[in-house]
Protein backbone atom coordinates (compact mmCIF):
# COMPACT_ATOMS: atom_id res chain seq x y z
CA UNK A 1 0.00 0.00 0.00
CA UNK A 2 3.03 2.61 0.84
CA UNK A 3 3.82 1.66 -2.92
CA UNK A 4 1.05 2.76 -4.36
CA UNK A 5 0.51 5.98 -2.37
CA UNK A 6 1.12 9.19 -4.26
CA UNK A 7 3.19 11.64 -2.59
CA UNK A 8 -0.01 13.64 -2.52
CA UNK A 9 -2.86 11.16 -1.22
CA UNK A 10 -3.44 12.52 2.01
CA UNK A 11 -4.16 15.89 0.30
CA UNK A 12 -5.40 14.40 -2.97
CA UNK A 13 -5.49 10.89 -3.67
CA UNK A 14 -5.57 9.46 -7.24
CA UNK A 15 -8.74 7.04 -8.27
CA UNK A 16 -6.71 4.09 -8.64
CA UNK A 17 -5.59 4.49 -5.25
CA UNK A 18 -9.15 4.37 -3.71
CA UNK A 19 -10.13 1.49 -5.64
CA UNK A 20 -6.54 -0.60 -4.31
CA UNK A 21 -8.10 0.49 -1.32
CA UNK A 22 -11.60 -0.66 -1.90
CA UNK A 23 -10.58 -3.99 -2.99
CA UNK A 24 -8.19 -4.54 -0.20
CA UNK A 25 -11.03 -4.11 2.73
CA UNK A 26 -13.22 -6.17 0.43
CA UNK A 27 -11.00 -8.74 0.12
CA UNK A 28 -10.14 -8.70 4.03
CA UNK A 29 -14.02 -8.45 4.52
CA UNK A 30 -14.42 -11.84 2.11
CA UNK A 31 -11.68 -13.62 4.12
CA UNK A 32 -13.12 -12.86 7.70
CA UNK A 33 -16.55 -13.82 6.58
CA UNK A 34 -15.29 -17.11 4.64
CA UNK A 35 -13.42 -18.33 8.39
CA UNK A 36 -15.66 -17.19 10.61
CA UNK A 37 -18.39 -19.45 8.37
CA UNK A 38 -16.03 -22.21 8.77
CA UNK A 39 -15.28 -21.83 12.03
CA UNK A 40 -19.21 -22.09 12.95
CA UNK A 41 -19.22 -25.02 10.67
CA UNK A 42 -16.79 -27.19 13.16
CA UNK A 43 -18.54 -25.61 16.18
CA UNK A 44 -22.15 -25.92 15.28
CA UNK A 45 -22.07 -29.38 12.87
CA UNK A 46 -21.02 -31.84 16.31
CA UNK A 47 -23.67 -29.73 18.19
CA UNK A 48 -26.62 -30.50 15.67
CA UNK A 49 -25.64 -34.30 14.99
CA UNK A 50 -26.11 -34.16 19.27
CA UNK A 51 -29.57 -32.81 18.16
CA UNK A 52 -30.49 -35.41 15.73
CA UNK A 53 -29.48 -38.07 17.82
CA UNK A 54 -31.17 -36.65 20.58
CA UNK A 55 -34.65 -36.58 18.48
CA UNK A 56 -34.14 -40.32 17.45
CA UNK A 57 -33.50 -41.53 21.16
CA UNK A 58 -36.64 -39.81 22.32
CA UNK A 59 -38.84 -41.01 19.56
CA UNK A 60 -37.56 -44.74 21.19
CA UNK A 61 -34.54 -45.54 19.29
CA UNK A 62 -31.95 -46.57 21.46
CA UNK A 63 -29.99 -48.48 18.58
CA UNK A 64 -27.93 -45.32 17.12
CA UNK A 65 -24.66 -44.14 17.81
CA UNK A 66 -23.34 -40.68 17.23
CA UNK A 67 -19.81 -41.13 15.53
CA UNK A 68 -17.87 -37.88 15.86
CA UNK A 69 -13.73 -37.08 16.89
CA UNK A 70 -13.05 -33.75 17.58
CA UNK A 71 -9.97 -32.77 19.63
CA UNK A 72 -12.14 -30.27 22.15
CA UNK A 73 -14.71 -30.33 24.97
CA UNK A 74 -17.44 -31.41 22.16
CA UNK A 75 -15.97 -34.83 21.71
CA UNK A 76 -16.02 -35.42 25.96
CA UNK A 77 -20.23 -34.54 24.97
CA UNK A 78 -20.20 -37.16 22.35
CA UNK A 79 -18.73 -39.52 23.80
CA UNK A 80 -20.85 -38.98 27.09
CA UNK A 81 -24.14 -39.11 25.05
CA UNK A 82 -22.72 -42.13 23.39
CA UNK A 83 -21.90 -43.92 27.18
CA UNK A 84 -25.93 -43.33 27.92
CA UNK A 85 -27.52 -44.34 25.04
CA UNK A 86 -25.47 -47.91 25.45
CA UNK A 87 -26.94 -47.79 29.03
CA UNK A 88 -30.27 -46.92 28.13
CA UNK A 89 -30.29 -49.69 25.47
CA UNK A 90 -28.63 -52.17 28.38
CA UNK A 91 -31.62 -50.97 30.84
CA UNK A 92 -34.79 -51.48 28.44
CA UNK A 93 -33.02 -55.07 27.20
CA UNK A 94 -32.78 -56.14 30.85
CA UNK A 95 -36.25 -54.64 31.58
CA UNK A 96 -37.54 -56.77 28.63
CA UNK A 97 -36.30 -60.11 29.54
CA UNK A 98 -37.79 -59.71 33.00
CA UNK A 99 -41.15 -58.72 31.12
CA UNK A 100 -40.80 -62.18 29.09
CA UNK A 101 -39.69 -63.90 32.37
CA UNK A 102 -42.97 -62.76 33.42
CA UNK A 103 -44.92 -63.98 30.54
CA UNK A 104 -43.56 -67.21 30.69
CA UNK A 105 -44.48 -67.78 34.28
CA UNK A 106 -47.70 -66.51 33.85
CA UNK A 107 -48.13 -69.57 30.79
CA UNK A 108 -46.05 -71.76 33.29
CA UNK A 109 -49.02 -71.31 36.09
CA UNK A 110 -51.75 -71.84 33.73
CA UNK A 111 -50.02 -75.27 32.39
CA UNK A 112 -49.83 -75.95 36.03
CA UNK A 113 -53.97 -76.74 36.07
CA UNK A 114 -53.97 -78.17 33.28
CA UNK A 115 -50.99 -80.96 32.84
CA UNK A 116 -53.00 -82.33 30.07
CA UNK A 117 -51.60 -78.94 28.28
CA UNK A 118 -48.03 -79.03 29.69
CA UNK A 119 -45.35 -78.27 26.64
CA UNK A 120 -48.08 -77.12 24.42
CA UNK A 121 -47.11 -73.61 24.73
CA UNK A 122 -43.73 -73.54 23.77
CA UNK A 123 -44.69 -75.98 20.95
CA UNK A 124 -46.73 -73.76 19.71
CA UNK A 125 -44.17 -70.80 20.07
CA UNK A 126 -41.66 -72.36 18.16
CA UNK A 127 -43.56 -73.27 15.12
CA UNK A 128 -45.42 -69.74 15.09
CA UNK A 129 -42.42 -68.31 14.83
CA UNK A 130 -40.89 -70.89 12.24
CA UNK A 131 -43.75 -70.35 10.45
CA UNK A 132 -44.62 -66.17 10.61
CA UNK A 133 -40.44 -65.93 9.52
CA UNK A 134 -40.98 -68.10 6.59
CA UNK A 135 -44.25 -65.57 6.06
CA UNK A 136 -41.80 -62.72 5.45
CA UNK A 137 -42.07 -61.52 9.38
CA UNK A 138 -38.81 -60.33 10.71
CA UNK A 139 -37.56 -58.23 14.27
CA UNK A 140 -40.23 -56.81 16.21
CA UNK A 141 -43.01 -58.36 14.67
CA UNK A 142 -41.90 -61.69 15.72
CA UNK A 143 -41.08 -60.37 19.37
CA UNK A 144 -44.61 -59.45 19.54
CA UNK A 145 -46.18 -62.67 17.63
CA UNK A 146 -44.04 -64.81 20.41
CA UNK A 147 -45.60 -62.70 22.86
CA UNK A 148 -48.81 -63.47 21.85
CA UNK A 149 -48.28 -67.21 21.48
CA UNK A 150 -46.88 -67.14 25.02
CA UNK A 151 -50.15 -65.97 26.48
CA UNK A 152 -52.76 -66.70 23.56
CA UNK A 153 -54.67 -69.22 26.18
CA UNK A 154 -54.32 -66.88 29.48
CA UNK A 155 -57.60 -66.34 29.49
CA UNK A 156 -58.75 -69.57 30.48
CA UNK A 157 -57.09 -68.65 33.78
CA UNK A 158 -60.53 -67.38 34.26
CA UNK A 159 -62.34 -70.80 33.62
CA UNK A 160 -63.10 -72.62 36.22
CA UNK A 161 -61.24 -76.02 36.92
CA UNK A 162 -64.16 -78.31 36.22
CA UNK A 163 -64.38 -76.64 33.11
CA UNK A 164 -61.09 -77.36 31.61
CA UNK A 165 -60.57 -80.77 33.42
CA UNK A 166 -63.76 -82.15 32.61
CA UNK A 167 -62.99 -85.50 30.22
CA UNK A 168 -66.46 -85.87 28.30
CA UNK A 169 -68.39 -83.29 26.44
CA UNK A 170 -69.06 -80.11 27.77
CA UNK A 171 -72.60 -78.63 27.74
CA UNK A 172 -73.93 -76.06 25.78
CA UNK A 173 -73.17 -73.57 28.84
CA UNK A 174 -70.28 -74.60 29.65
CA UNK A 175 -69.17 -74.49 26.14
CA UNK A 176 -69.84 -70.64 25.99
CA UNK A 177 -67.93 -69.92 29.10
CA UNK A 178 -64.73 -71.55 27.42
CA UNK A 179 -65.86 -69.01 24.50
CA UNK A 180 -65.10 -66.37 27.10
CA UNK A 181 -61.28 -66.88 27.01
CA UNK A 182 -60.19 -64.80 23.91
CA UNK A 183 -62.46 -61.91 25.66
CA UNK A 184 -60.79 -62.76 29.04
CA UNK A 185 -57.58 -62.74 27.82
CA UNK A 186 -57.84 -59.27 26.36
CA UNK A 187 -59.33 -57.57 29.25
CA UNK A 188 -56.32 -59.05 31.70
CA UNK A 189 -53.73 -57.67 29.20
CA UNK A 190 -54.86 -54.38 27.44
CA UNK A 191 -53.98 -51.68 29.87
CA UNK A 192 -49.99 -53.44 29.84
CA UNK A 193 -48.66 -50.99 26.90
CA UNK A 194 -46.14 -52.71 25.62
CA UNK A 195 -48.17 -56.13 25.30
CA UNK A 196 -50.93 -54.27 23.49
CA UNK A 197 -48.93 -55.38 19.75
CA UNK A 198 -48.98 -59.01 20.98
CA UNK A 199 -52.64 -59.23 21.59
CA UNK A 200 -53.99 -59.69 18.18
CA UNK A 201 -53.08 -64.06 18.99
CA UNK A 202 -54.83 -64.28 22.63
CA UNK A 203 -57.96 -61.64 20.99
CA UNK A 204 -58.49 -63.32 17.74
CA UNK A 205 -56.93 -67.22 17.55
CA UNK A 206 -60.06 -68.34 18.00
CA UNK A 207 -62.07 -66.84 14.71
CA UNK A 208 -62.42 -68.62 11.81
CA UNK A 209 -61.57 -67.84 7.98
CA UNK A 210 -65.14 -68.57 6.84
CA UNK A 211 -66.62 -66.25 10.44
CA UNK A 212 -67.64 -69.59 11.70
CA UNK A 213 -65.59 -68.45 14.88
CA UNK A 214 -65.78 -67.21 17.90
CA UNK A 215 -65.89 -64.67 20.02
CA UNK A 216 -66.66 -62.15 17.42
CA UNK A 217 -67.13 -63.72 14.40
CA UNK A 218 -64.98 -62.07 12.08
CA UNK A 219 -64.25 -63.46 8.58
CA UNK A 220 -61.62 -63.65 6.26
CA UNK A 221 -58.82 -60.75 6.55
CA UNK A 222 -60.95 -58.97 9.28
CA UNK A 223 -58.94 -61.57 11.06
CA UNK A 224 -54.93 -60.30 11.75
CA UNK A 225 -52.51 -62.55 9.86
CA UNK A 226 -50.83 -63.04 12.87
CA UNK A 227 -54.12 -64.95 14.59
CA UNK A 228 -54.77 -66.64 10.99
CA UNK A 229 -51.04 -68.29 11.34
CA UNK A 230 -51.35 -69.03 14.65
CA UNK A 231 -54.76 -71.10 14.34
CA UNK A 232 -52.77 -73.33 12.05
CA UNK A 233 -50.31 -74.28 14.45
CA UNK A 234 -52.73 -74.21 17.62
CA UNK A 235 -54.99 -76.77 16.21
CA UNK A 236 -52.74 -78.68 14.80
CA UNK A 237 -50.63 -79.32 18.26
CA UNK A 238 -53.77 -79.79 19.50
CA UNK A 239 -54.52 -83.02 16.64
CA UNK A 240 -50.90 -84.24 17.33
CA UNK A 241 -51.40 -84.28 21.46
CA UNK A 242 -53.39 -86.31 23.58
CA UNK A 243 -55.77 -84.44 25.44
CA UNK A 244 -58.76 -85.71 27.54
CA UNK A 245 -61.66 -85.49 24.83
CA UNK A 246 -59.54 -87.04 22.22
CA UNK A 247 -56.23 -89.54 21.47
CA UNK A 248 -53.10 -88.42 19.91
CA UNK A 249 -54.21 -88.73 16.19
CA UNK A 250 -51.02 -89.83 13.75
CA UNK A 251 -49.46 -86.94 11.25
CA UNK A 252 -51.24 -88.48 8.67
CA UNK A 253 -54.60 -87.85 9.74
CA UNK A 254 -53.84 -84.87 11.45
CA UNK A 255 -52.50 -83.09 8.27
CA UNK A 256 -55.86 -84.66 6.68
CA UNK A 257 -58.13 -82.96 9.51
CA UNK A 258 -56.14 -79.88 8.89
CA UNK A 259 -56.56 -79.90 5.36
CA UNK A 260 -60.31 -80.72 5.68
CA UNK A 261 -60.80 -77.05 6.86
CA UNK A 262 -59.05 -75.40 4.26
CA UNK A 263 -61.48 -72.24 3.45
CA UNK A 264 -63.20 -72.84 6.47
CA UNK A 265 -61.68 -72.66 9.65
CA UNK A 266 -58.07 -71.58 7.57
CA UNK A 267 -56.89 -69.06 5.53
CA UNK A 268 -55.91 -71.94 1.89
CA UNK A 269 -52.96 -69.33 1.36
CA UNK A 270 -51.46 -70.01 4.77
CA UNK A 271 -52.25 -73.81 4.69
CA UNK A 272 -50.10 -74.06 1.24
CA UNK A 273 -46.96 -72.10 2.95
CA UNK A 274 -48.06 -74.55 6.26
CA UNK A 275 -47.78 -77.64 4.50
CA UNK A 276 -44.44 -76.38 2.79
CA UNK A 277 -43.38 -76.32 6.12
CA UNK A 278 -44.14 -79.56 7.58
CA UNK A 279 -42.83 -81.22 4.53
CA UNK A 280 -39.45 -79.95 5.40
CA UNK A 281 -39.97 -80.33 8.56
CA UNK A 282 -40.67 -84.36 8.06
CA UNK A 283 -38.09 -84.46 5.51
CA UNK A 284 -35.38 -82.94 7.68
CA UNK A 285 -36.30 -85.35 10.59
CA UNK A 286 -36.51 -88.41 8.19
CA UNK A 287 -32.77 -87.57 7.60
């Protein structure tokens, strides 16, 4: 700048002087603007992935991890924030086992009356599952359809012994109070908020495809898939068992009976994937 001053420009300076002048505080205004911009950048970007984060974890995500070195205070945040997500996730894990524990000995007690029953409900777990992940279910929906197979006869906690033990046929009245079960069932478990996925099996595993059901008739896909599966696999541990109406029946006969109520009491779409199923099943154990 002493360069290009005239020996005059205090007094008088030339044009091209005021526009070196100009362009210089422009230029210095440009590069102040362009850092400071940058400098916000590193400051602000750590503080709004915290933000994001932070909205994902309280809409109930507790699997995401904020991934962010810095070399100041920020990164002691991160990591921090990092630290009690894993904790949270550790917390609601353990709290969810003890839930299942829970469910399980509630299904353990009711088995407990009835020994005739005892092993049928993890049976019937097992293939539900087998059978809803070959049906394209996957993660939570099977948490909650295992759930529902767990408890899916709870109800009947509210029938009365003489009921449920009795060997011959039941009368017509006693008949409709084992009809109470599904409706039982739901009224024990819908004010527990995070069984209210899971209740669609112990609700509906009693309705039939063609409404020939009970307790509320429903028909066809008014029914949830997950109580259409289940029915499968209910009534057809139920064939395979001995109970004290009825001998075990053989596999053949049973997959007969079951095939009998195709478009009746079963959905023929999940009967065709069902009997895929048991073929490999029978295969597999053949080998």
């Amino acid at each position: 700048m002493g360069a290009a001053l005239v020996k005059n420009f205090f007094v008088n300076p030339s044009n091209f002087t005021r526009y070196q002048m100009v362009g210089l505080v422009g230029l210095a205004l440009f590069l102040v603007i362009l850092v400071g911009i940058n400098l916000a950048n590193l400051i602000t970007r750590p503080l709004l992935g915290l933000v994001r984060v932070s909205q994902l974890v309280a809409a109930g995500d507790l699997d995401v991890h904020l991934d962010m070195q810095t070399n100041d205070e920020i990164n002691t945040l991160v990591n921090s924030f990092n630290q009690m997500i894993t904790n949270l996730s550790q917390s609601r894990d353990e709290l969810l086992q003890a839930y299942d524990s829970a469910l399980i000995g509630w299904s353990k007690a009711l088995e407990l009356r009835d020994k005739d029953t005892e092993g049928h409900t993890q049976r019937v777990e097992d293939m539900t599952i087998a059978l809803a992940t070959k049906m394209g279910f996957k993660g939570e929906e099977l948490v909650n359809i295992r759930r529902g197979a767990t408890l899916h006869d709870i109800g009947k906690m509210g029938i009365s012994d003489t009921i449920l033990h009795k060997p011959g046929r039941l009368t017509s009245e006693e008949w409709e109070k084992v009809q109470l079960h599904p409706l039982l069932a739901y009224d024990m478990l819908k004010d527990i908020s995070f069984l209210v996925p899971a209740l669609d099996i112990p609700r509906y595993h009693h309705e039939n495809w063609d409404g020939s059901g009970y307790p509320y008739g429903l028909k066809g896909n008014e029914i949830p898939l997950s109580a259409r599966i289940f029915s499968v696999i209910d009534t057809w541990d139920a064939l395979i068992s001995e109970r004290p109406y009825k001998p075990k029946y053989p596999i053949e006969r049973s997959l007969r009976l079951i095939s009998a109520d195709s478009g009746k009491k079963f959905e023929p779409a999940i009967l065709k994937v069902f009997f895929e199923f048991m073929s490999e099943e029978l295969f597999s154990k053949e080998d």
